[in-house]
Protein backbone atom coordinates (compact mmCIF):
# COMPACT_ATOMS: atom_id res chain seq x y z
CA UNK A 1 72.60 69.86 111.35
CA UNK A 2 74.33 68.26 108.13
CA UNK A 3 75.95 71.64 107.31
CA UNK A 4 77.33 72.20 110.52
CA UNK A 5 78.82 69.03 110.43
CA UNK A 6 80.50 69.39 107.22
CA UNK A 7 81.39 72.43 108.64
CA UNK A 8 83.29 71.39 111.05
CA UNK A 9 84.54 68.20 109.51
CA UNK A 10 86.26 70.19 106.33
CA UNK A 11 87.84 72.69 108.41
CA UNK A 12 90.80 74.21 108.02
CA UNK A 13 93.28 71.79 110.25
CA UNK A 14 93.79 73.46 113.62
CA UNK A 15 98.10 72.95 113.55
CA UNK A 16 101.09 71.44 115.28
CA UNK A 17 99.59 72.00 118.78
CA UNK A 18 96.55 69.76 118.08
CA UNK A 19 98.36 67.46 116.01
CA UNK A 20 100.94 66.36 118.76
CA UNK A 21 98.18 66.04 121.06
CA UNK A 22 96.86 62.96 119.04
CA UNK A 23 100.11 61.90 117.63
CA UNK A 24 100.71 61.69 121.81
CA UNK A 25 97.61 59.58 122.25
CA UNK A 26 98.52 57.60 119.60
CA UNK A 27 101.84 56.83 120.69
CA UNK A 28 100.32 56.12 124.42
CA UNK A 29 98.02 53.63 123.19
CA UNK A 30 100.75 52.07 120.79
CA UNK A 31 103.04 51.61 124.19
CA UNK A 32 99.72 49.95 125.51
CA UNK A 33 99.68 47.91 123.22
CA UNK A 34 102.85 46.39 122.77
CA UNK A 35 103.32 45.89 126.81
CA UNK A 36 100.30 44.02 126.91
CA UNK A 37 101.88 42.05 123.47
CA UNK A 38 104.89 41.49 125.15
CA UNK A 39 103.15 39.87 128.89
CA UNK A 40 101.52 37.55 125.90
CA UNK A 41 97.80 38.77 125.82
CA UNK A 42 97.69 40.25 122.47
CA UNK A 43 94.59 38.98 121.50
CA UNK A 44 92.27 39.92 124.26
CA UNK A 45 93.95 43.57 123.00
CA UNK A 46 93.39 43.96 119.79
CA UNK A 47 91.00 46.56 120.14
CA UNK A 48 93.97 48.90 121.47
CA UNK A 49 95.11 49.16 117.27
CA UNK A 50 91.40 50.72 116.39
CA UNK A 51 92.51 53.59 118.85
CA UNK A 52 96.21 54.06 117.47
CA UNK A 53 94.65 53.88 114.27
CA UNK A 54 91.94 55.98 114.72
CA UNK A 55 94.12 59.14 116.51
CA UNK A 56 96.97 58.81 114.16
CA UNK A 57 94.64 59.62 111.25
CA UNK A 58 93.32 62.33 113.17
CA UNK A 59 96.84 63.69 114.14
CA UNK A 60 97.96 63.78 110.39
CA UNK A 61 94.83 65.36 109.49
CA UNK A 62 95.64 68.30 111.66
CA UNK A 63 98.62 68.67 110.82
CA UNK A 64 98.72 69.21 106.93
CA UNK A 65 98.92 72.71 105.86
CA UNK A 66 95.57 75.40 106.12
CA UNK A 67 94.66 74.99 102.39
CA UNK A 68 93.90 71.05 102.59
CA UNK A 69 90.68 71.47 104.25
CA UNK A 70 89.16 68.19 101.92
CA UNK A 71 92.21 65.88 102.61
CA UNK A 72 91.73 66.62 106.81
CA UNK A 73 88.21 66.34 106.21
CA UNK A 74 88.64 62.67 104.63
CA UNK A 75 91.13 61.52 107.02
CA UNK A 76 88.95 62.71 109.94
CA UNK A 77 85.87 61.32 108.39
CA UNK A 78 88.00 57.60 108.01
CA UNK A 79 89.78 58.25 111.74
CA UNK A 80 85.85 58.88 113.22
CA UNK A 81 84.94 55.58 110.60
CA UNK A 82 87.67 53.52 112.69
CA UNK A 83 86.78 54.29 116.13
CA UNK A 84 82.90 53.47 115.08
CA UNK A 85 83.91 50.44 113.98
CA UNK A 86 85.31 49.47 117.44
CA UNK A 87 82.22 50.32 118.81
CA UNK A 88 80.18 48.27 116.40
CA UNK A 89 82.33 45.34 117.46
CA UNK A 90 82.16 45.89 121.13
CA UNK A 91 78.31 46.41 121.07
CA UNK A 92 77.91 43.31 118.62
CA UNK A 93 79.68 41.04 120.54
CA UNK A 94 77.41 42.02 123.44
């Protein structure tokens, strides 16, 4: 299974189409974010940066050029690394 992974991990990034898709989502949950900011409940939504984080790092690594295949890889590998992390927290604080 490893080299399918790192297969599919350090391939070639997949273009614009895919990359607006997640720059999208990123934006979405970024306009989540600051509404729920702005009624005053920022704290009980911090979790909400983990995802902007996590699919803005996955929409630049789709969008670089075809011949980058390590950088996407890395900055796949660190968007999947964020979103774990959120559900580390959320299963530790069970």
């Amino acid at each position: 299974m490893v080299p399918y992974v790192s297969d599919v991990l350090f391939n070639e990034p997949q273009g614009r189409g895919v990359a607006l898709v997640q720059f999208g989502a990123s934006l979405i949950f970024l306009c989540l974010f600051v509404y729920v900011w702005s009624a005053g409940d920022a704290a009980d939504a911090r979790w909400i940066l983990f995802l902007v984080v996590g699919s803005a790092l996955s929409g630049i690594a789709e969008s670089l050029p075809e011949d980058w295949r390590r950088t996407a890889g890395v900055l796949r590998a660190a968007g999947i690394l964020v979103l774990l992390t959120l559900v580390a927290t959320a299963v530790q604080r069970l």
